[in-house]
N, C-alpha and C. Protein backbone atom coordinates (compact mmCIF):
# COMPACT_ATOMS: atom_id res chain seq x y z
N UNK A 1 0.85 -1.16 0.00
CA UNK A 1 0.00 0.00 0.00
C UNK A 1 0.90 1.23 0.00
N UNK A 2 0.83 2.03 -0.95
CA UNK A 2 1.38 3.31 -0.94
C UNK A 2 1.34 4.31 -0.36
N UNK A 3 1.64 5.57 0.29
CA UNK A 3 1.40 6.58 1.08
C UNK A 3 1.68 6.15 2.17
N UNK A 4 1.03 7.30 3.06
CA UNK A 4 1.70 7.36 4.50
C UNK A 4 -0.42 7.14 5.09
N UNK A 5 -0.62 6.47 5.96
CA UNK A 5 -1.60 6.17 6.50
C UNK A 5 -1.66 6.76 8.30
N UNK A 6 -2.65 7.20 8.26
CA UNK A 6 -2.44 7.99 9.92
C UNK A 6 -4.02 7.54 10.65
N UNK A 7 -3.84 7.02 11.55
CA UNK A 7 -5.30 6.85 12.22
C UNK A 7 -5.21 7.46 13.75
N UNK A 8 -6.06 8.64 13.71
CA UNK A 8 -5.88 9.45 15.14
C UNK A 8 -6.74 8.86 15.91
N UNK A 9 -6.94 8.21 17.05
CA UNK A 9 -7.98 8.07 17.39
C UNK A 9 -9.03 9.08 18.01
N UNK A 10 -8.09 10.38 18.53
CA UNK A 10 -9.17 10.79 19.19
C UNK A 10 -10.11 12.28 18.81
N UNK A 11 -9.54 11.73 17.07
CA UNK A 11 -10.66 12.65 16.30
C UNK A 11 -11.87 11.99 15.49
N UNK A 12 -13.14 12.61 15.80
CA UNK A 12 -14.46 12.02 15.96
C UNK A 12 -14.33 11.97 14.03
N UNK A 13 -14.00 13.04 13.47
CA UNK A 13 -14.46 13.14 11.84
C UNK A 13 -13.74 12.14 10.89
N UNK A 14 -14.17 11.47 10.35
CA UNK A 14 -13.90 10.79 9.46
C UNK A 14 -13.55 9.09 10.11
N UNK A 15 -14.07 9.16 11.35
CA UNK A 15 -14.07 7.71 11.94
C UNK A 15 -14.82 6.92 11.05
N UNK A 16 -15.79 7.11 10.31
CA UNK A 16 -16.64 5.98 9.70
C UNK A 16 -16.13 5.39 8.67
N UNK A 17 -15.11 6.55 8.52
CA UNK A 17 -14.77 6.06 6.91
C UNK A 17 -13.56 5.07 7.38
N UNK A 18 -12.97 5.55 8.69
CA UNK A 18 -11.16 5.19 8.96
C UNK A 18 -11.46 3.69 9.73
N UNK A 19 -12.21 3.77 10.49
CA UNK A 19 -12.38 2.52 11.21
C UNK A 19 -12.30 1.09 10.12
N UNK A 20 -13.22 1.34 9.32
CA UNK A 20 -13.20 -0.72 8.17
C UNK A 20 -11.88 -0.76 8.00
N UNK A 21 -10.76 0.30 7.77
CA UNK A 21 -9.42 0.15 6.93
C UNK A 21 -8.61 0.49 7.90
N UNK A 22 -8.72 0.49 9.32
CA UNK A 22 -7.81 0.30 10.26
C UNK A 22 -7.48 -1.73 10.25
N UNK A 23 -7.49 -2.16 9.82
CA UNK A 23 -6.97 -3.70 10.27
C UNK A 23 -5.96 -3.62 8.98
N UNK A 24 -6.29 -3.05 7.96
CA UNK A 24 -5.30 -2.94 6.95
C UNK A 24 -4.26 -2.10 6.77
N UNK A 25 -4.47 -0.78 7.26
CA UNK A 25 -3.43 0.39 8.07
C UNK A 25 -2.84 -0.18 8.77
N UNK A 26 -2.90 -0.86 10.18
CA UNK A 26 -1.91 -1.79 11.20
C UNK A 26 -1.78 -2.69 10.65
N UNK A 27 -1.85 -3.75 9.35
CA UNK A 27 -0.96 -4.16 8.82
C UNK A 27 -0.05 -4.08 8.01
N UNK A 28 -0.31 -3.24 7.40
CA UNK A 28 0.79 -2.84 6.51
C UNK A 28 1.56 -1.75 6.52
N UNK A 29 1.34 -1.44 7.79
CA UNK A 29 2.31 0.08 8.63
C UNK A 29 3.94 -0.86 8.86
N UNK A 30 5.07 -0.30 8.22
CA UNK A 30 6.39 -0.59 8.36
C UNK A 30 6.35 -0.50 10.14
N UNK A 31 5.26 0.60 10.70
CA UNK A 31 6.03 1.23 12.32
C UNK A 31 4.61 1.15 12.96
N UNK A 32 3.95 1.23 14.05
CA UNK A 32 3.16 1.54 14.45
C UNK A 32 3.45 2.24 15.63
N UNK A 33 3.26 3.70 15.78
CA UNK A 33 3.09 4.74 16.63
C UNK A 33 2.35 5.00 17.35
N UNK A 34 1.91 4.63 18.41
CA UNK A 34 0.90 4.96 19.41
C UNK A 34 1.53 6.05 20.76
N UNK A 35 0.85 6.55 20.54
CA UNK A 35 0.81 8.73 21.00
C UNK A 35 -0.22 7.65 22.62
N UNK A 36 0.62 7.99 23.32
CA UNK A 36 0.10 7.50 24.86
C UNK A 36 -0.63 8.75 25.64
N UNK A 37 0.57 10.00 25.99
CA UNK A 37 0.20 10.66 27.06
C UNK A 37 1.43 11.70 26.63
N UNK A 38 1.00 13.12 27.08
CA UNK A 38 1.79 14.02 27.50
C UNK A 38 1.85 14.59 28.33
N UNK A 39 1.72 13.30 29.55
CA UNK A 39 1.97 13.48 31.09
C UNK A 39 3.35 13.13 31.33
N UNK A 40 4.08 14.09 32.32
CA UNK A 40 5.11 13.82 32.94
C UNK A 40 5.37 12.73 33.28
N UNK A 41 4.52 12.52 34.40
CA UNK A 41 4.82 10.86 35.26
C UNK A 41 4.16 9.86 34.55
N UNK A 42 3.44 9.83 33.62
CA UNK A 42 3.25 8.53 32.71
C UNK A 42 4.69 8.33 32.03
N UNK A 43 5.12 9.46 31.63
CA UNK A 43 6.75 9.34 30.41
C UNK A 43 7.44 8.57 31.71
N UNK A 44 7.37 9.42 33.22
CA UNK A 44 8.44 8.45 34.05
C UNK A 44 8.04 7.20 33.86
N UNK A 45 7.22 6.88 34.15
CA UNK A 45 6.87 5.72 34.63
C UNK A 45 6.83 4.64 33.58
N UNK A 46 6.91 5.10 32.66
CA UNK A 46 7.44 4.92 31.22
C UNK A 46 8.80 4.27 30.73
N UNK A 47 9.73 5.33 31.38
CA UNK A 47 11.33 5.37 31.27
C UNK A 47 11.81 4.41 31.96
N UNK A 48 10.93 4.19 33.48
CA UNK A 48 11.23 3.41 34.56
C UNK A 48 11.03 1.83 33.75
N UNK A 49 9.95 1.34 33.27
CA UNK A 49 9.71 0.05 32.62
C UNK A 49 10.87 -0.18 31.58
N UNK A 50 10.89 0.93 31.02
CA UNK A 50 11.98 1.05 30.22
C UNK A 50 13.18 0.51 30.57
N UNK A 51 13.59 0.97 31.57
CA UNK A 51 14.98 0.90 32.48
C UNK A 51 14.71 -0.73 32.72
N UNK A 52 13.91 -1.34 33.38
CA UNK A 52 13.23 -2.49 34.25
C UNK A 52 13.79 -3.67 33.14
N UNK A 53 13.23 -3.14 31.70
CA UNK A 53 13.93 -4.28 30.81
C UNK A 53 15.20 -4.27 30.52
N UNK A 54 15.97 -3.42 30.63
CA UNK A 54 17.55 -3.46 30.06
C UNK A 54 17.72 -4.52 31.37
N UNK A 55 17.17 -5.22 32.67
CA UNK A 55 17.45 -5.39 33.87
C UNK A 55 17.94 -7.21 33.28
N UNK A 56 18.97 -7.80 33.71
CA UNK A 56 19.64 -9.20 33.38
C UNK A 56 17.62 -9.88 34.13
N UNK A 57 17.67 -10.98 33.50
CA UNK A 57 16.78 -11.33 34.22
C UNK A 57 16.19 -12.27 35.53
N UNK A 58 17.67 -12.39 35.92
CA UNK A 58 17.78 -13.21 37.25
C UNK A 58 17.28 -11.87 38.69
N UNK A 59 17.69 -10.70 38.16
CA UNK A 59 17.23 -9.36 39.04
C UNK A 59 15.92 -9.10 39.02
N UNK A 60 14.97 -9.51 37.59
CA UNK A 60 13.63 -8.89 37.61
C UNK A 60 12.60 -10.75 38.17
N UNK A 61 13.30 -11.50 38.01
CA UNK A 61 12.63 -12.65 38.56
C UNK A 61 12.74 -13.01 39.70
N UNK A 62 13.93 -13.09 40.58
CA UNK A 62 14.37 -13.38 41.95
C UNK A 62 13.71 -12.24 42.77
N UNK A 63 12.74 -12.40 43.77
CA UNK A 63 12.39 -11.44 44.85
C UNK A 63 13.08 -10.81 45.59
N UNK A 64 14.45 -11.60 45.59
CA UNK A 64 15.69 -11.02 46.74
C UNK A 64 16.37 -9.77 46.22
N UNK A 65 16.49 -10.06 45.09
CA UNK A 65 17.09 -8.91 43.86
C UNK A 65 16.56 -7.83 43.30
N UNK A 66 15.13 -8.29 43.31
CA UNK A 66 14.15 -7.34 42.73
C UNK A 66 13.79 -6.45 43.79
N UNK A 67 14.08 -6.49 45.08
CA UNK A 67 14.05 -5.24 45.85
C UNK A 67 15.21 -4.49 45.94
N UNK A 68 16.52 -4.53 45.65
CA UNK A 68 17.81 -4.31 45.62
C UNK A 68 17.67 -3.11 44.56
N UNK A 69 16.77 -2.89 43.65
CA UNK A 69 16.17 -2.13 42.62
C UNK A 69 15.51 -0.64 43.20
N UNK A 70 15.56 -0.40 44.54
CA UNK A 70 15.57 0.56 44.93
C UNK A 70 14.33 1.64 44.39
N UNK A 71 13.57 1.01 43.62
CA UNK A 71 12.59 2.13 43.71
C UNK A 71 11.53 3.03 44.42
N UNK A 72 11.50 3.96 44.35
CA UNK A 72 11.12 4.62 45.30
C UNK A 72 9.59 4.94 45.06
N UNK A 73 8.49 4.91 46.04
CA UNK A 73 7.54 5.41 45.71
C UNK A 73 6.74 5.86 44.71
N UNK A 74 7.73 7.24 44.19
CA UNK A 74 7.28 8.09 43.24
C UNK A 74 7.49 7.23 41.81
N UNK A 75 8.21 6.19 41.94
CA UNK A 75 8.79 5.19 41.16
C UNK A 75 7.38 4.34 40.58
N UNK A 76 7.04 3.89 41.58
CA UNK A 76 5.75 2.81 41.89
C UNK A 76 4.68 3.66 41.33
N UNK A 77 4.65 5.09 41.80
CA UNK A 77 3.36 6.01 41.16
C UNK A 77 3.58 5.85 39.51
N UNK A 78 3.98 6.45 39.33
CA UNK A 78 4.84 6.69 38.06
C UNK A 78 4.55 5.23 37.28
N UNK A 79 4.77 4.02 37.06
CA UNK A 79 4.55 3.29 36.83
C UNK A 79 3.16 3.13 36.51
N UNK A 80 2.54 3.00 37.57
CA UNK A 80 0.90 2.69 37.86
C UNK A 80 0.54 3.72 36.94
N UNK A 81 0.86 4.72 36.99
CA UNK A 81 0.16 6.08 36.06
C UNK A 81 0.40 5.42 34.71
N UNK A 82 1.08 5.51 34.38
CA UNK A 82 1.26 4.69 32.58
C UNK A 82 0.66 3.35 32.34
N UNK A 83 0.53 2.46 32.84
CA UNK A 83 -0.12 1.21 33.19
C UNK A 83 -1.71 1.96 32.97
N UNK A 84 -2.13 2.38 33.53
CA UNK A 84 -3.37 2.96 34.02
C UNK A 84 -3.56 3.72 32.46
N UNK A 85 -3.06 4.12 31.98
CA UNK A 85 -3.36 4.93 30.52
C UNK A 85 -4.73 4.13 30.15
N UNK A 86 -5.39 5.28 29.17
CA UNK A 86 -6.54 4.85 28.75
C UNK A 86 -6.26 3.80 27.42
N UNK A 87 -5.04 4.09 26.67
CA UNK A 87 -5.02 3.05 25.27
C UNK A 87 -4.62 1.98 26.03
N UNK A 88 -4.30 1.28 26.95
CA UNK A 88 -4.45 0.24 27.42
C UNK A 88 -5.55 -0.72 27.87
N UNK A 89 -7.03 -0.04 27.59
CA UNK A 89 -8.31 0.08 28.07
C UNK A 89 -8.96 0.25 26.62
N UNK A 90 -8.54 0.16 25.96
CA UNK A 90 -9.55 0.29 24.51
C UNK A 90 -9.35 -0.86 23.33
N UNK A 91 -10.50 -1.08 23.09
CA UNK A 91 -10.57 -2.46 22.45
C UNK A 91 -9.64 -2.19 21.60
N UNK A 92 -9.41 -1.28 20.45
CA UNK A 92 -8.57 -0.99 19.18
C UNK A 92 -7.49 -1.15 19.56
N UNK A 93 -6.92 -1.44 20.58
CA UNK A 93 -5.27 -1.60 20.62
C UNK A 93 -4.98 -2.93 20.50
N UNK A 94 -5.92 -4.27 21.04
CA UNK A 94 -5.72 -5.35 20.67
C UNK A 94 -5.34 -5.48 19.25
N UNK A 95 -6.33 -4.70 17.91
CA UNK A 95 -6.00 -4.47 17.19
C UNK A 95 -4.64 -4.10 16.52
N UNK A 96 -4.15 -3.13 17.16
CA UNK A 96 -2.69 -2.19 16.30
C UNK A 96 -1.59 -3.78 17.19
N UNK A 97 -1.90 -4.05 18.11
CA UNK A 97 -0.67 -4.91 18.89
C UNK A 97 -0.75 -6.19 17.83
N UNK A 98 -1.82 -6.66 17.84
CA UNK A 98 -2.16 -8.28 16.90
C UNK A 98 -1.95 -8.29 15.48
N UNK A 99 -2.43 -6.68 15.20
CA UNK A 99 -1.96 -6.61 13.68
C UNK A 99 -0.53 -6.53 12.73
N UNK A 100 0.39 -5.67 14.22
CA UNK A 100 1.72 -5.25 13.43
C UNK A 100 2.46 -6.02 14.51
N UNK A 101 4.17 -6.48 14.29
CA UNK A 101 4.82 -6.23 15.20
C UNK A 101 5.91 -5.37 15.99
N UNK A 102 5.50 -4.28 15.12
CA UNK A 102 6.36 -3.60 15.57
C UNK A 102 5.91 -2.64 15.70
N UNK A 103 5.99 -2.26 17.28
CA UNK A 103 4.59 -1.21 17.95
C UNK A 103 5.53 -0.37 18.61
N UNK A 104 5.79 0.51 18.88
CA UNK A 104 6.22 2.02 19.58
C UNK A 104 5.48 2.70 20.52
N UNK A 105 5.16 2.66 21.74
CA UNK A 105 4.63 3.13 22.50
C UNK A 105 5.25 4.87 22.56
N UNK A 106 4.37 6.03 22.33
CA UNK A 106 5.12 7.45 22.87
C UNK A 106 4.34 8.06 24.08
N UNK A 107 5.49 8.55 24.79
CA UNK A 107 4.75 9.43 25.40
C UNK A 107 5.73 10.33 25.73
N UNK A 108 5.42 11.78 25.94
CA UNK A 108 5.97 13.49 25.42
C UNK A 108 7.28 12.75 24.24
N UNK A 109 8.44 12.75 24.81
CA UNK A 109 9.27 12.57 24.07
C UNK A 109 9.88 11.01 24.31
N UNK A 110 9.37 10.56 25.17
CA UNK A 110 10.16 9.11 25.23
C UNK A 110 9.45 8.25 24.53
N UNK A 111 10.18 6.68 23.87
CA UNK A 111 9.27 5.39 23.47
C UNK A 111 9.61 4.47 24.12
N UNK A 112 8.64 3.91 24.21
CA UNK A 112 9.44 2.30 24.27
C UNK A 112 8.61 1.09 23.69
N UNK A 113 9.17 0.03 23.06
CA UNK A 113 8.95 -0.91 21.91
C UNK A 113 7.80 -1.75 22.67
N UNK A 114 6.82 -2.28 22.01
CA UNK A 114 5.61 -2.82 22.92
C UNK A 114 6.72 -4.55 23.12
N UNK A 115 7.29 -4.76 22.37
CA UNK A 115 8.53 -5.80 23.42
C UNK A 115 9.48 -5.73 24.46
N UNK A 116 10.17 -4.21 24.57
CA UNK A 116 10.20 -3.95 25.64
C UNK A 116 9.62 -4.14 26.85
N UNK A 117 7.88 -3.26 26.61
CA UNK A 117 7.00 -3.37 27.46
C UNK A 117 6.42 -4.66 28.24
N UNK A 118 7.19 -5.86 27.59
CA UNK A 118 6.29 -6.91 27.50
C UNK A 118 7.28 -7.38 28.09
N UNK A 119 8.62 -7.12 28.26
CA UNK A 119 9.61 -7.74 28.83
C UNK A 119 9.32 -7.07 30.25
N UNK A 120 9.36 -5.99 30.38
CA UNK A 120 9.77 -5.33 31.56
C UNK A 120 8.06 -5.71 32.64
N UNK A 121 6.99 -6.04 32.12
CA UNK A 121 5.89 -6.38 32.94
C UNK A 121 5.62 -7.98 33.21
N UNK A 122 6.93 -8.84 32.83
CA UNK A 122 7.31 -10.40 33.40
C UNK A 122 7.75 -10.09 34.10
């Protein structure tokens, strides 16, 4: 498919038309970009999961280790806040995740790869 294909979700006009040819947009998107939040502590909490997967994985599986990880509170908020996002809560993302594999989570300026994400929440 030629061109550049964009599906916003959270503009109401031209949903009728965009919705049938969203399963074909998330498949044949080289990238899939999903625009999360341009909240502060969602991006932390963001960065933090982020961080969580670069982690060897004897540190994120062992309980003894996985507190040695020092996070702090605002750490734990921060987390929960991005977790808690609403595109995590909407049927259409099963969609963009099942359709492509290669998904980009953004939020303000940070990403992180929905394999990342998937590493760092084992």
């Amino acid at each position: 498919m030629g061109g550049r294909h964009m599906y916003q979700s959270g503009r109401r006009r031209g949903k009728g038309v965009q919705i049938p040819l969203m399963r074909r947009i998330f498949r044949d998107a080289h990238k899939v970009l999903a625009w999360l939040s341009d909240g502060a502590k969602e991006e932390r909490g963001m960065k933090m999961l982020k961080q969580l997967s670069r982690l060897p994985t004897t540190v994120t599986t062992n309980p003894l280790r996985y507190d040695d990880l020092k996070y702090t509170q605002d750490d734990k908020v921060a987390i929960c806040a991005f977790m808690s996002l609403a595109w995590f809560t909407r049927v259409w993302t099963i969609q963009e995740v099942v359709m492509n594999i290669d998904i980009v989570l953004v939020c303000r300026s940070s990403e992180i790869t929905w394999l990342r994400l998937t590493i760092a929440s084992q």
